[in-house]
C-alpha atoms as a PDB file:
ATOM      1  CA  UNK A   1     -13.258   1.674 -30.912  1.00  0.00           C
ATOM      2  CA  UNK A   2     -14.195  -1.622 -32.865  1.00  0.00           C
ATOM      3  CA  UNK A   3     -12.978  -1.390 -36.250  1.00  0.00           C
ATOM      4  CA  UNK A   4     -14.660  -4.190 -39.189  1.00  0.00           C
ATOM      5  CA  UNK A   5     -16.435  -5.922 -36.009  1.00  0.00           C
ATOM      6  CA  UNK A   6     -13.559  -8.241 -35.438  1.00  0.00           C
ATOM      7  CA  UNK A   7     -11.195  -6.316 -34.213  1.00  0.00           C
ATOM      8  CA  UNK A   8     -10.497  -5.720 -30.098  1.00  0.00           C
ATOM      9  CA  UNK A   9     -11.167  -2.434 -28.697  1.00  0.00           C
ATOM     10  CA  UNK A  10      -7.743  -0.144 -27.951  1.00  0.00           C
ATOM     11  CA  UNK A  11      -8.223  -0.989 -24.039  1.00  0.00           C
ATOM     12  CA  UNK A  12      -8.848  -4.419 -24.291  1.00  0.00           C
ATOM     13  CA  UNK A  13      -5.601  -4.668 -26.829  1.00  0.00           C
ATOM     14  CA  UNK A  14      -3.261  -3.329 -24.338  1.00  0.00           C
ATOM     15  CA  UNK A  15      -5.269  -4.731 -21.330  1.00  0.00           C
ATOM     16  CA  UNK A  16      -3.588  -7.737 -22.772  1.00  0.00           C
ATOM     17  CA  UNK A  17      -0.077  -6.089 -24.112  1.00  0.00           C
ATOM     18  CA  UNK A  18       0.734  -4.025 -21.189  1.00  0.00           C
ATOM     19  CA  UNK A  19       3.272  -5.478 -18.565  1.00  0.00           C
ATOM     20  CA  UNK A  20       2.004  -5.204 -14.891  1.00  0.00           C
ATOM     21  CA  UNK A  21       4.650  -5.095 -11.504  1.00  0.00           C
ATOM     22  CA  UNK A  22       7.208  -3.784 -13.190  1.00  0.00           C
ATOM     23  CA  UNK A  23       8.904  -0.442 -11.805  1.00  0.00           C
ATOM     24  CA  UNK A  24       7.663   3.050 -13.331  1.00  0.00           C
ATOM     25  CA  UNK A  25      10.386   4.690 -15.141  1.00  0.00           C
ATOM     26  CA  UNK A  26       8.675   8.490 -14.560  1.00  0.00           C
ATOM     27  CA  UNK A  27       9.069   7.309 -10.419  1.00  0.00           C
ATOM     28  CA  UNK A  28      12.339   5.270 -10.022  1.00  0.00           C
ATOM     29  CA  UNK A  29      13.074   6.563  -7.228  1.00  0.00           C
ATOM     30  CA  UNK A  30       9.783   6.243  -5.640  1.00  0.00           C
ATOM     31  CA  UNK A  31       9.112   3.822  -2.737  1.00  0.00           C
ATOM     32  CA  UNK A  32       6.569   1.232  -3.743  1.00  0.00           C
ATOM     33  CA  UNK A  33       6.279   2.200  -7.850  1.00  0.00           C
ATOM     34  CA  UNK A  34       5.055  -1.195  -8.964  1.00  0.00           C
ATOM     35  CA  UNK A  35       2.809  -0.332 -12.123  1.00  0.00           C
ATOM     36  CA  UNK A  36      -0.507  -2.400 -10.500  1.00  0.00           C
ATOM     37  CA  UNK A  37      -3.071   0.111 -12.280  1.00  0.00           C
ATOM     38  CA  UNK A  38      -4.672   0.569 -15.735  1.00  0.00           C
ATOM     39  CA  UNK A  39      -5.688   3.629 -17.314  1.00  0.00           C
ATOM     40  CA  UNK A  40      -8.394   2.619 -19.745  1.00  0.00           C
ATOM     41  CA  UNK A  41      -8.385   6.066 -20.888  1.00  0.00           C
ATOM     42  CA  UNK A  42      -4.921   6.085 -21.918  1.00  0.00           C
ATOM     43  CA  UNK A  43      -4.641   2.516 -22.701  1.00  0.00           C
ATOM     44  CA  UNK A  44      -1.092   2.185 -20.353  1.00  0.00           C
ATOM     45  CA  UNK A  45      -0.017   0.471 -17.363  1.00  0.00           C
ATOM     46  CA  UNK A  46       0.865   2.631 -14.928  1.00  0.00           C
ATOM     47  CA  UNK A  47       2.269   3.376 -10.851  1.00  0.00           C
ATOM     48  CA  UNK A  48      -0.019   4.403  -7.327  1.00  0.00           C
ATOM     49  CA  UNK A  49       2.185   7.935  -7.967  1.00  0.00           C
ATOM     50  CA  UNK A  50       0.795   8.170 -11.412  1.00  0.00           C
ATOM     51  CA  UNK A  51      -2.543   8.138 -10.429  1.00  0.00           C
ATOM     52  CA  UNK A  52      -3.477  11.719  -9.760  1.00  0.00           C
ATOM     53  CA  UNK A  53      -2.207  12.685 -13.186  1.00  0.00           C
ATOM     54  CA  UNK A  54      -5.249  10.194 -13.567  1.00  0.00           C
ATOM     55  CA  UNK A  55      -7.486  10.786 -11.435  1.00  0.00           C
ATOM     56  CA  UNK A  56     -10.680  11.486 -14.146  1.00  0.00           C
ATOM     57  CA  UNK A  57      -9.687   8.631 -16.261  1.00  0.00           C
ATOM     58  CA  UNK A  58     -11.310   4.623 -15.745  1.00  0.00           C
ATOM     59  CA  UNK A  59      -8.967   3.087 -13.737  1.00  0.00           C
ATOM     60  CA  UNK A  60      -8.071  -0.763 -13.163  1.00  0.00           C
ATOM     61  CA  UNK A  61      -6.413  -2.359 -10.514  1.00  0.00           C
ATOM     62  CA  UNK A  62      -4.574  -5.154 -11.460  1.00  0.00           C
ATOM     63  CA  UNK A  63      -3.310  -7.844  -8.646  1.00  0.00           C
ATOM     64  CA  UNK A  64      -1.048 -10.789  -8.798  1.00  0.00           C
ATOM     65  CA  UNK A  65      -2.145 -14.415  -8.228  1.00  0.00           C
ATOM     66  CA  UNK A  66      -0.039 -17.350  -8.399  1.00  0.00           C
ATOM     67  CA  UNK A  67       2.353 -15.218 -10.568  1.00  0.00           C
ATOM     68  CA  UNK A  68      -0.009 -13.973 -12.911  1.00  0.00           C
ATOM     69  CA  UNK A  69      -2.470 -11.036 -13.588  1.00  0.00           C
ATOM     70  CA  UNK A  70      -5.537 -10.971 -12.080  1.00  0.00           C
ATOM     71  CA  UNK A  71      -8.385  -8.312 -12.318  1.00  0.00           C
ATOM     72  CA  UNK A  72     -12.026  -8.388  -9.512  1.00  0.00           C
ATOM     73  CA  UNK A  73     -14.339 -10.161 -11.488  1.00  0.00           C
ATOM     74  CA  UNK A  74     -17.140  -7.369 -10.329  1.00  0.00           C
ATOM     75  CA  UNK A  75     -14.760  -4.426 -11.872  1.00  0.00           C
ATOM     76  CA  UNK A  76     -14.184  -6.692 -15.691  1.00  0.00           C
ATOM     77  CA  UNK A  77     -17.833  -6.991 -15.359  1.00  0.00           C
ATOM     78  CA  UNK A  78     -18.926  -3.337 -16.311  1.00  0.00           C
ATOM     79  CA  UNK A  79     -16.511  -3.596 -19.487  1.00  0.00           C
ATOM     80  CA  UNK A  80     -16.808  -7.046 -20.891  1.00  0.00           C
ATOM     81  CA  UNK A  81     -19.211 -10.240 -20.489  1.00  0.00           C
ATOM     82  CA  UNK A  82     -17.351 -12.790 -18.118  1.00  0.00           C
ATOM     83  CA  UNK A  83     -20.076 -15.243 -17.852  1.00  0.00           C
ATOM     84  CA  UNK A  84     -18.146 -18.642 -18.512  1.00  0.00           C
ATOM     85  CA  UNK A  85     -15.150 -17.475 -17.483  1.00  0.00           C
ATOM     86  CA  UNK A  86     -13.802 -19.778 -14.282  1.00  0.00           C
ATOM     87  CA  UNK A  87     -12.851 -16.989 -11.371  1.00  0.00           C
ATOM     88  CA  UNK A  88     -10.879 -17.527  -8.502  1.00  0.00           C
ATOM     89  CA  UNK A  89     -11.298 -16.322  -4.802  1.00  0.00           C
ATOM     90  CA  UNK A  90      -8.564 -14.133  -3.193  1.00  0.00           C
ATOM     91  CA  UNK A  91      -8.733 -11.621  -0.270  1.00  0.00           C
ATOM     92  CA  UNK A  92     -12.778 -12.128  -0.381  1.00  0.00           C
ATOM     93  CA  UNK A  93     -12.865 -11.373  -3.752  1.00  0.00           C
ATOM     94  CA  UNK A  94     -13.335 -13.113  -7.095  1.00  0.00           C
ATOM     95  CA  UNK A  95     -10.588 -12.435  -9.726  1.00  0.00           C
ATOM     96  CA  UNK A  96     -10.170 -14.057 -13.295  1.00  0.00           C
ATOM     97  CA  UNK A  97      -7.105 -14.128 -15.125  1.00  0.00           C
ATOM     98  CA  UNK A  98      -6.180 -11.683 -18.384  1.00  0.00           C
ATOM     99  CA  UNK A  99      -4.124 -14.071 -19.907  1.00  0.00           C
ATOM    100  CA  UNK A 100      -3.726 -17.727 -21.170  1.00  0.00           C
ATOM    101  CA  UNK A 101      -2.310 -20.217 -19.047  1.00  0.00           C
ATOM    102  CA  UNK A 102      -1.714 -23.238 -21.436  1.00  0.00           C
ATOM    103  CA  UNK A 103      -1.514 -26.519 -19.833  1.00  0.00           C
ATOM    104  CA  UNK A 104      -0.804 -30.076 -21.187  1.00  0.00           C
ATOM    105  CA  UNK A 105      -3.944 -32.626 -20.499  1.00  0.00           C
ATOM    106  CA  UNK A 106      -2.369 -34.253 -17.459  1.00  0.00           C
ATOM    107  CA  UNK A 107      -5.548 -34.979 -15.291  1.00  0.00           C
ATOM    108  CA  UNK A 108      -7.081 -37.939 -17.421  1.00  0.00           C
ATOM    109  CA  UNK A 109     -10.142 -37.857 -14.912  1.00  0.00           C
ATOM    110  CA  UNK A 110     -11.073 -34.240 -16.405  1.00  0.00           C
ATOM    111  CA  UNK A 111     -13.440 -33.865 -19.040  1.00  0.00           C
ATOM    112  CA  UNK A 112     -13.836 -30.038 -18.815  1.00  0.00           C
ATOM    113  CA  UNK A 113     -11.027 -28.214 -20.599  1.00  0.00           C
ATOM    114  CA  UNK A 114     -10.489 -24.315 -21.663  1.00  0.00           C
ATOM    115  CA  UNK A 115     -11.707 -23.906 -25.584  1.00  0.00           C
ATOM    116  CA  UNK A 116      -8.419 -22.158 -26.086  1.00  0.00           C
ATOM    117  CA  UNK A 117      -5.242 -23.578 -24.010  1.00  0.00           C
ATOM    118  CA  UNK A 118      -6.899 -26.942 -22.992  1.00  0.00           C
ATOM    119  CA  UNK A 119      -6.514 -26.202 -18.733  1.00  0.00           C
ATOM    120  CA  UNK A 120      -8.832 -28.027 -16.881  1.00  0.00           C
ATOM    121  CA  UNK A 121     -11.636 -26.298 -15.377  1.00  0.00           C
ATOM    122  CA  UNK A 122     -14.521 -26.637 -12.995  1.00  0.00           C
ATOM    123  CA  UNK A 123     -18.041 -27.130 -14.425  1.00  0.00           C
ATOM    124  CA  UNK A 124     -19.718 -25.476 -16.174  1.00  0.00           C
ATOM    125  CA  UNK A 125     -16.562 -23.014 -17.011  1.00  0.00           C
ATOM    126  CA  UNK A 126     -15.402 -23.192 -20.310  1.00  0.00           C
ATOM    127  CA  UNK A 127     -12.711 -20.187 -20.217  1.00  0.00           C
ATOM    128  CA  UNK A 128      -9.684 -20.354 -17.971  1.00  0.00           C
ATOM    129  CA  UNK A 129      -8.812 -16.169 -18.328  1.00  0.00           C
ATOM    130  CA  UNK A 130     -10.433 -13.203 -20.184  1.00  0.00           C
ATOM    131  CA  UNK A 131      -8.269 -13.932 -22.992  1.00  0.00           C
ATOM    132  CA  UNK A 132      -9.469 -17.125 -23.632  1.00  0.00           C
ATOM    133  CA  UNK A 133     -13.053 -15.736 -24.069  1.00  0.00           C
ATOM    134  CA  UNK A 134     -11.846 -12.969 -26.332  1.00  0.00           C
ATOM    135  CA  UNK A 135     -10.436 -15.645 -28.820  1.00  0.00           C
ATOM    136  CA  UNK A 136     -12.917 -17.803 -28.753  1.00  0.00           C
ATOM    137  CA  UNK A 137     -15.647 -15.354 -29.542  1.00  0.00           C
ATOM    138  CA  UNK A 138     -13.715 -13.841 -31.987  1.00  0.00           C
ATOM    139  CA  UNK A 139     -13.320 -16.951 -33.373  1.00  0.00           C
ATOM    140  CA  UNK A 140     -17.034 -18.027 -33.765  1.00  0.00           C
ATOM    141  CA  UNK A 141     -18.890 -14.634 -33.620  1.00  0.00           C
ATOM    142  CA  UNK A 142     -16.593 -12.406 -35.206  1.00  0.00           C
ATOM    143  CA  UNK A 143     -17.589  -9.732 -33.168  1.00  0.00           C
ATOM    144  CA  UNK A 144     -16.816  -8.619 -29.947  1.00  0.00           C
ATOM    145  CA  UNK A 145     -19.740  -5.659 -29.913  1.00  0.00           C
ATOM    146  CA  UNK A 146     -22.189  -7.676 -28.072  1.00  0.00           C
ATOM    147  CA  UNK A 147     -20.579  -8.437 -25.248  1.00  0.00           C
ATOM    148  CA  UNK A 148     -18.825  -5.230 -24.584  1.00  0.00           C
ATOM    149  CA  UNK A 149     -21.114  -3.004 -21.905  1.00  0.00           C
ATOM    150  CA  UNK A 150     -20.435   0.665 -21.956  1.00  0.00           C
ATOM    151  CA  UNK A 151     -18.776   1.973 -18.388  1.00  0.00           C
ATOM    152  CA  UNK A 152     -18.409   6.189 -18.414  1.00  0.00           C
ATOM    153  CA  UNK A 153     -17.231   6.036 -14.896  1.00  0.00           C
ATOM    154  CA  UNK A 154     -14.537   3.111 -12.899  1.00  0.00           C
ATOM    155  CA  UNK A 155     -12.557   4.268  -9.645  1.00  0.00           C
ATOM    156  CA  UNK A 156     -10.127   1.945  -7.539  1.00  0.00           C
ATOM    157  CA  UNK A 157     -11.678  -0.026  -4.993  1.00  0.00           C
ATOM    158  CA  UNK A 158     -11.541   1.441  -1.377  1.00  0.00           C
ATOM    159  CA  UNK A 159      -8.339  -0.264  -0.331  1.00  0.00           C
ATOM    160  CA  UNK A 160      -6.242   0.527  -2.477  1.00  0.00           C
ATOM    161  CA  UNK A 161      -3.541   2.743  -1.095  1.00  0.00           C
ATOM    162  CA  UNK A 162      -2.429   5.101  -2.440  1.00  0.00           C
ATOM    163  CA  UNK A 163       1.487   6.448  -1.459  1.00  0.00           C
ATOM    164  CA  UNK A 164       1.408  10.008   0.238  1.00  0.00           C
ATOM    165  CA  UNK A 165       4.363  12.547  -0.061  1.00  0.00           C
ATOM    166  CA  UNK A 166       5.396  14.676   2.226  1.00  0.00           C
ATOM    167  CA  UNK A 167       4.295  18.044   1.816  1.00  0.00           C
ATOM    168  CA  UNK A 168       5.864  21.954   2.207  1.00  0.00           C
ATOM    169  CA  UNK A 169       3.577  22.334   5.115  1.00  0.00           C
ATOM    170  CA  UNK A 170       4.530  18.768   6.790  1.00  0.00           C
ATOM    171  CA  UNK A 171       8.318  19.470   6.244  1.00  0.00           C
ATOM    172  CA  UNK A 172       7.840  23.079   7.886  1.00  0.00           C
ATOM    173  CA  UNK A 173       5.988  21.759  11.032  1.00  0.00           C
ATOM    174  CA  UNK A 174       8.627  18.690  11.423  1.00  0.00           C
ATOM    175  CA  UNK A 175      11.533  21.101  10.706  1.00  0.00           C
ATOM    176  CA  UNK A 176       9.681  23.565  13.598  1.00  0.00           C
ATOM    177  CA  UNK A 177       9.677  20.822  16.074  1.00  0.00           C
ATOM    178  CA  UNK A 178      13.214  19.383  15.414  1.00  0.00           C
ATOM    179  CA  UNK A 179      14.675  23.526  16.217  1.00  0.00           C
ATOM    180  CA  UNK A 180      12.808  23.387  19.878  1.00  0.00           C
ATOM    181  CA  UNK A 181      14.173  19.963  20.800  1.00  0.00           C
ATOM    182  CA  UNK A 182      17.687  20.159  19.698  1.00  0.00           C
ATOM    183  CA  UNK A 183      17.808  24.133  20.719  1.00  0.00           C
ATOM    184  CA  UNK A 184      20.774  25.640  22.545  1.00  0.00           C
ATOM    185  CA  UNK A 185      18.776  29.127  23.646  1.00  0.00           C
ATOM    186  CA  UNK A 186      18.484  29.428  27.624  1.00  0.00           C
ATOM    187  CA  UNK A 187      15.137  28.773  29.064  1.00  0.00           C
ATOM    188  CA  UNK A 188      14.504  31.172  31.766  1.00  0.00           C
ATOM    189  CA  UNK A 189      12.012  31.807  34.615  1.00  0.00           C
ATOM    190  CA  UNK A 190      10.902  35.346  35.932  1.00  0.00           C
ATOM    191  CA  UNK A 191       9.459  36.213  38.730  1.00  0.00           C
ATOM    192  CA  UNK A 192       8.205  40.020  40.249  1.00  0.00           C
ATOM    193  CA  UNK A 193       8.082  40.935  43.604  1.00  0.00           C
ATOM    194  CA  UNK A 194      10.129  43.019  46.023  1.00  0.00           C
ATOM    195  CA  UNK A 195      12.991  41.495  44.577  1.00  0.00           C
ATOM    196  CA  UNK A 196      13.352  40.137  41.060  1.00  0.00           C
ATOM    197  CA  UNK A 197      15.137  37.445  40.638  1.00  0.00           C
ATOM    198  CA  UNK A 198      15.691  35.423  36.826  1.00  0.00           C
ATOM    199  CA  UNK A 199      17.043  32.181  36.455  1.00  0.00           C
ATOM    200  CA  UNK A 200      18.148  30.686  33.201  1.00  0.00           C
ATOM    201  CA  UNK A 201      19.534  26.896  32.165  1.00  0.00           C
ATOM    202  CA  UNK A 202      20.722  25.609  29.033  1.00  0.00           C
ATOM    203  CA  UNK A 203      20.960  22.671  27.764  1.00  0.00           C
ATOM    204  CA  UNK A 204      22.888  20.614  25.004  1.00  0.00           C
ATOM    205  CA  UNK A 205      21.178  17.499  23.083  1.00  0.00           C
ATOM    206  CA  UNK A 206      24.229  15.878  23.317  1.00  0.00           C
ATOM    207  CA  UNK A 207      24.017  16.526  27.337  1.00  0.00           C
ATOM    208  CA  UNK A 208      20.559  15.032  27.972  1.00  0.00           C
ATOM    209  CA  UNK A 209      20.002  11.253  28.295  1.00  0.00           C
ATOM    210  CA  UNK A 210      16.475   9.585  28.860  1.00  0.00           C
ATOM    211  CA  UNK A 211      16.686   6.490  30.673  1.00  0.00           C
ATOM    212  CA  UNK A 212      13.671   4.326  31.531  1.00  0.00           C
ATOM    213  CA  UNK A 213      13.528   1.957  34.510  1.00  0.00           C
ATOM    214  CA  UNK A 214      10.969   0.503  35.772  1.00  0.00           C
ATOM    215  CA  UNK A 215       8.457   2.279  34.093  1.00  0.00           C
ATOM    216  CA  UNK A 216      10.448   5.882  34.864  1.00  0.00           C
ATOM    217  CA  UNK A 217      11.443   8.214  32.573  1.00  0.00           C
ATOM    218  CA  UNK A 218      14.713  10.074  34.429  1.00  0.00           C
ATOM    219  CA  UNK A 219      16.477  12.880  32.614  1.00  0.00           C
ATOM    220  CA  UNK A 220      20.233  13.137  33.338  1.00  0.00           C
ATOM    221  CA  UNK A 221      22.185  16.454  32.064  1.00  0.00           C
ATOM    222  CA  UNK A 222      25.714  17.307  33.058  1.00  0.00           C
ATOM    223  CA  UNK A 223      24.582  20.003  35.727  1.00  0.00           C
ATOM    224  CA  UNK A 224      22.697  17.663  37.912  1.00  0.00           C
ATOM    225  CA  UNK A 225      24.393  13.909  36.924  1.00  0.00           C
ATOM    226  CA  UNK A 226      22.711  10.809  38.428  1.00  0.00           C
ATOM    227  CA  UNK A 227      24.860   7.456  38.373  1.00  0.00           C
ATOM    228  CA  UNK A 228      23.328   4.020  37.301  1.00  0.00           C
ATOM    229  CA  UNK A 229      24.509   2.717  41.253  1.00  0.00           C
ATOM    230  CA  UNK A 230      22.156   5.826  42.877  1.00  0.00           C
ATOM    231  CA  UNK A 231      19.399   4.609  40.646  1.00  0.00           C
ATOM    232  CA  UNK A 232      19.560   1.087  41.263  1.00  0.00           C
ATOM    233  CA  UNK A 233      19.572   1.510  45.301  1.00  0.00           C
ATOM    234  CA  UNK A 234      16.801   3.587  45.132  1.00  0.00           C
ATOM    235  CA  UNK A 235      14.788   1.731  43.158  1.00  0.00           C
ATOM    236  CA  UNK A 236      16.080  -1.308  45.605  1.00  0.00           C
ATOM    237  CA  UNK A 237      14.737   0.472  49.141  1.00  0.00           C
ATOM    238  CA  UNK A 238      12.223  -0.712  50.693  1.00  0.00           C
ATOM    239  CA  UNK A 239       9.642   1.318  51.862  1.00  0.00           C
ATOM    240  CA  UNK A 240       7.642   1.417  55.023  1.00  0.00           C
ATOM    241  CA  UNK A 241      10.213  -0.094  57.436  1.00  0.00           C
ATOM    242  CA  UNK A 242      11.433   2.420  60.174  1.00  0.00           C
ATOM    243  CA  UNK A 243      14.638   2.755  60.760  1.00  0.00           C
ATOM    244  CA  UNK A 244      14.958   2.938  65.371  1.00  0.00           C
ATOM    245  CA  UNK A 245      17.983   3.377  66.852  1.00  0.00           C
ATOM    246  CA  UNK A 246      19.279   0.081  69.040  1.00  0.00           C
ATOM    247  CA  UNK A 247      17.671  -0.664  72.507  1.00  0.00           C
ATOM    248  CA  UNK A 248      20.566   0.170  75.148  1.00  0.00           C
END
């Protein structure tokens, strides 16, 4: 909420406060924990594995850009006016900075400079990030209320993955498969007739050994062993040359 007019609303304040690409602490141990998201509803920074204790809340995506935070320019748009705020193009998509990035008046040529940390801009920009608007409409309106636009609703744009754990029913199904392949039971074979006859074979995982030549997939078990020599003259015959026996 705006309090006396001047002051920032709770979302823009730690918009600005909260550190971004940093690991979670609630998922340390997580793969790919990066906080790159903000809650607007909670007003905290937070992790892709936080996100469905968030899932009804506005949510942010931040991304990096030459070291610093960056936010689409058509997602700050339904929260806050960015109209003369310079934006940048990355990945397709226009981005503008949350926070100041002072620079010393180096390029004499320019004569367009931020109103708050003197970085020289394009025309007709006169704000380098979002923060640099905030201050300087602070400064000279005192009040932040018109430029605010009321959003009810903000999800994560399409491409934003989000990391999937491995379920109960995932872990059953690979733990299923991983008993038939590396079973010892006999497989068998039955057939009826006058005379029944069954046949059963076993065999180890340590026993079998797939070998591919030449396109071939050979199995090789220690009840029927083939050597590397048979393989490589057979694969060296040639075919369709008889073999006659020597005119006498």
């Amino acid at each position: 909420m705006v309090i006396m007019g001047i002051q920032k609303p709770a979302w823009l304040e730690a918009l600005y406060t909260q550190k971004f690409f940093v690991g979670c602490c609630y998922h340390e141990t997580a793969k790919k924990n990066e906080k790159n998201v903000y809650c607007l509803d909670c007003c905290v920074s937070i992790c892709p594995h936080c996100i469905p204790s968030h899932r009804f809340h506005r949510l942010l995506q931040v991304r990096r850009y030459v070291y610093h935070d960056v936010v689409r320019l058509e997602d700050l748009q339904k929260l806050i006016d960015c109209s003369n705020v310079q934006a940048y193009t990355i990945n397709s998509a226009k981005v503008v900075f949350i926070k100041k990035r002072p620079q010393n008046r180096q390029f004499k040529g320019a004569v367009n400079y931020c109103t708050s940390c003197d970085r020289s801009l394009q025309e007709p920009f006169i704000h380098c990030s979002l923060g640099c608007k905030v201050d300087f409409l602070l400064k000279h309106y005192k009040d932040l209320s018109p430029f605010l636009r009321k959003c009810k609703t903000l999800t994560l744009s399409p491409d934003f993955l989000i990391p999937q754990e491995t379920g109960e029913e995932e872990m059953a199904n690979e733990t299923a498969q991983s008993t038939i392949v590396d079973s010892d039971e006999p497989m068998s074979w039955s057939s009826s007739g006058s005379e029944s006859m069954s046949m059963s074979m076993a065999y180890s995982s340590d026993q079998i050994v797939r070998k591919k030549r030449s396109g071939l997939y050979l199995w090789r078990s220690s009840a029927n062993r083939v050597s590397d020599e048979d393989i490589a003259s057979s694969m060296s015959r040639r075919k369709g040359i008889p073999h006659r026996s020597p005119l006498c």
